[in-house]
C-alpha atoms as a PDB file:
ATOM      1  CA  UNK A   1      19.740   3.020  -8.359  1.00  0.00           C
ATOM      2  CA  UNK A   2      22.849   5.119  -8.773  1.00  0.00           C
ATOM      3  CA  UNK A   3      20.684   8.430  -8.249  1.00  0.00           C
ATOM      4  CA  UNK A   4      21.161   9.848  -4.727  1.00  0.00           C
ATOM      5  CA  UNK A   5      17.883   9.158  -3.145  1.00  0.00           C
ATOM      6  CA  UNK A   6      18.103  12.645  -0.925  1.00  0.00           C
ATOM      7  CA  UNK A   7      15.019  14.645  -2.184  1.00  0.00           C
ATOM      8  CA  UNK A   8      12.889  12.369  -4.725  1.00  0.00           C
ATOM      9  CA  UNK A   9       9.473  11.222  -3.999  1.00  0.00           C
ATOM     10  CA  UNK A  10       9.111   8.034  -2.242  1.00  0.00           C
ATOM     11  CA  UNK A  11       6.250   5.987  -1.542  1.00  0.00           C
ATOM     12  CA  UNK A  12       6.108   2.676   0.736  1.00  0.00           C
ATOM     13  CA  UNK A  13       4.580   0.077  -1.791  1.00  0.00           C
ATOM     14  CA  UNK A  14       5.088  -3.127   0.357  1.00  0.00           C
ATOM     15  CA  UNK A  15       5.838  -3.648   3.698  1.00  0.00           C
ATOM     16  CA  UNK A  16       5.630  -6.275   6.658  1.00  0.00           C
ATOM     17  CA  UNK A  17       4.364  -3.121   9.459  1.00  0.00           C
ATOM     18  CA  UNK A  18       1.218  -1.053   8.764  1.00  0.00           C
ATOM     19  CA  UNK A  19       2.967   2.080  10.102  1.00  0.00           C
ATOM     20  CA  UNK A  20       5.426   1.978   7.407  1.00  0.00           C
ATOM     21  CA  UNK A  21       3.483   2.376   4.685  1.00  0.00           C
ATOM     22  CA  UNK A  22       3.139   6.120   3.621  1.00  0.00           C
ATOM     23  CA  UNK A  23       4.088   8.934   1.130  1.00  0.00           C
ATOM     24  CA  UNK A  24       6.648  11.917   1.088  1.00  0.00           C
ATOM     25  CA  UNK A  25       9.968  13.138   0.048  1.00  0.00           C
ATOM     26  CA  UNK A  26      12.911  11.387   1.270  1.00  0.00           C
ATOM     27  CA  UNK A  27      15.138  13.892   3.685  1.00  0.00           C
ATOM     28  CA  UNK A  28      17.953  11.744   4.680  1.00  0.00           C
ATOM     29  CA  UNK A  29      19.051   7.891   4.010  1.00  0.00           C
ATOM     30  CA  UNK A  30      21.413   5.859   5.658  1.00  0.00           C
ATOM     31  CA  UNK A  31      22.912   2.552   5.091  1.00  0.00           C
ATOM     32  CA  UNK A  32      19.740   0.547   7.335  1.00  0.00           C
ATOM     33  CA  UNK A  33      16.867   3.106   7.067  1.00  0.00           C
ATOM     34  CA  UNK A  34      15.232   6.262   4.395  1.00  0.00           C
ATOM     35  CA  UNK A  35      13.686   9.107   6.472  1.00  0.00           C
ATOM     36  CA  UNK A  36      10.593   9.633   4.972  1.00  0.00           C
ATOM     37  CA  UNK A  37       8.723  13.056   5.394  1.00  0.00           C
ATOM     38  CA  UNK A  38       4.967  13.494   4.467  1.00  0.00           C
ATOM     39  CA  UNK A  39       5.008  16.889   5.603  1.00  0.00           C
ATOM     40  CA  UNK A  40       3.281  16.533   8.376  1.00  0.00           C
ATOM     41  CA  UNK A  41       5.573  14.603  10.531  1.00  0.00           C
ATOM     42  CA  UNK A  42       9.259  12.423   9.580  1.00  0.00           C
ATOM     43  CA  UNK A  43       9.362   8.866  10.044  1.00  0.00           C
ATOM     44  CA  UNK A  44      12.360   6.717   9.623  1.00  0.00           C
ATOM     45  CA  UNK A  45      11.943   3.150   7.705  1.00  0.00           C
ATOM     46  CA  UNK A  46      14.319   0.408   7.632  1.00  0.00           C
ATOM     47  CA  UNK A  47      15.212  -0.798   4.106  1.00  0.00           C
ATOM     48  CA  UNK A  48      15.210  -4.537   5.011  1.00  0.00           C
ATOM     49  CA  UNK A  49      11.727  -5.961   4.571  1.00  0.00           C
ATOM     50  CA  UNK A  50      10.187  -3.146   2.448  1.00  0.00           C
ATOM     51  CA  UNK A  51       9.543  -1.769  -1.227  1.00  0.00           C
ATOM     52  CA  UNK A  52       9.829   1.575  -2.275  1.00  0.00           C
ATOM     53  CA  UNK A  53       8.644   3.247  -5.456  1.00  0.00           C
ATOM     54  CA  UNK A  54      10.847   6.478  -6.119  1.00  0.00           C
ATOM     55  CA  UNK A  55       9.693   9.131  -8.944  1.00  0.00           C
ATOM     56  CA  UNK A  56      12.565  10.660 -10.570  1.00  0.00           C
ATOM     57  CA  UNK A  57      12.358  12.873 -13.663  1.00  0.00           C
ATOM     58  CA  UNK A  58       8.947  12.138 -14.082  1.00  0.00           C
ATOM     59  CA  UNK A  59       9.426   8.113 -14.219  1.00  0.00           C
ATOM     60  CA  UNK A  60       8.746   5.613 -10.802  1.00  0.00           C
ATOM     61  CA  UNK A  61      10.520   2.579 -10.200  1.00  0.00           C
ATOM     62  CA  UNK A  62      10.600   0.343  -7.822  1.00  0.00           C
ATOM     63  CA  UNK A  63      13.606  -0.970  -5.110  1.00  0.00           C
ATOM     64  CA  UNK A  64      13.509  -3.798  -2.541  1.00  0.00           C
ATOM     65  CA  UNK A  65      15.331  -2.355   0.658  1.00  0.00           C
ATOM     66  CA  UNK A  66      17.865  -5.337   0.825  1.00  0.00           C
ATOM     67  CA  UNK A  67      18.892  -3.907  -2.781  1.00  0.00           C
ATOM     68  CA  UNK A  68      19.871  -1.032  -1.496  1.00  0.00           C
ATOM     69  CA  UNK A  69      21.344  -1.542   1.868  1.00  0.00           C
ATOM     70  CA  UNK A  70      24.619   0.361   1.246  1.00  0.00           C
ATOM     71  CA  UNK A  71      25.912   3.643   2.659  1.00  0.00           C
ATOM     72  CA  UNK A  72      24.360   5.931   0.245  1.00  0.00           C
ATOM     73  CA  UNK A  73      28.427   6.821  -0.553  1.00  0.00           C
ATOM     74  CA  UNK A  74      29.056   3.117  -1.453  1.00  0.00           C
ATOM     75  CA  UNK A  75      26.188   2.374  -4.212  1.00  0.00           C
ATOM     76  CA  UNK A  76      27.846   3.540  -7.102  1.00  0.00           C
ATOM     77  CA  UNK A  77      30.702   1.522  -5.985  1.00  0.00           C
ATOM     78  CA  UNK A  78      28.534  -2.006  -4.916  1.00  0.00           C
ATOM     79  CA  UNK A  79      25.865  -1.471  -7.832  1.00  0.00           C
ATOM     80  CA  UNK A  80      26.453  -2.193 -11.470  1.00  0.00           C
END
């Protein structure tokens, strides 16, 4: 969870809104919401109350939002 987030491969896993739930690369996080883009169209989704999977070097793992509610400058600081 120390990886910046900024460019990886994101999917929606779990949510509490149907229009959250989608695929893409990640083009911009802040401390409340990812920006998700699926290449046809960007859609910004709050962290709180979802669960991403991210794909990084090959490998997926999945986050709760509320685990990584931080300014994206702050989580190496806040996680250990």
């Amino acid at each position: 969870m120390r990886q910046e987030f900024i460019g990886l491969e994101v999917e929606v896993v779990a949510s509490g809104h149907p229009g959250y739930f989608m695929h893409g690369i990640v083009m911009d996080e802040t401390k409340n919401t990812i920006t998700i883009s699926d290449g046809a169209r960007e859609r910004m989704v709050p962290k709180r109350g979802n669960e991403f999977e991210f794909t990084f070097e090959s490998k997926r793992f999945r986050v709760l939002g509320s685990e990584i509610q931080h300014r994206p400058e702050d989580r190496i600081k806040k996680i250990r």
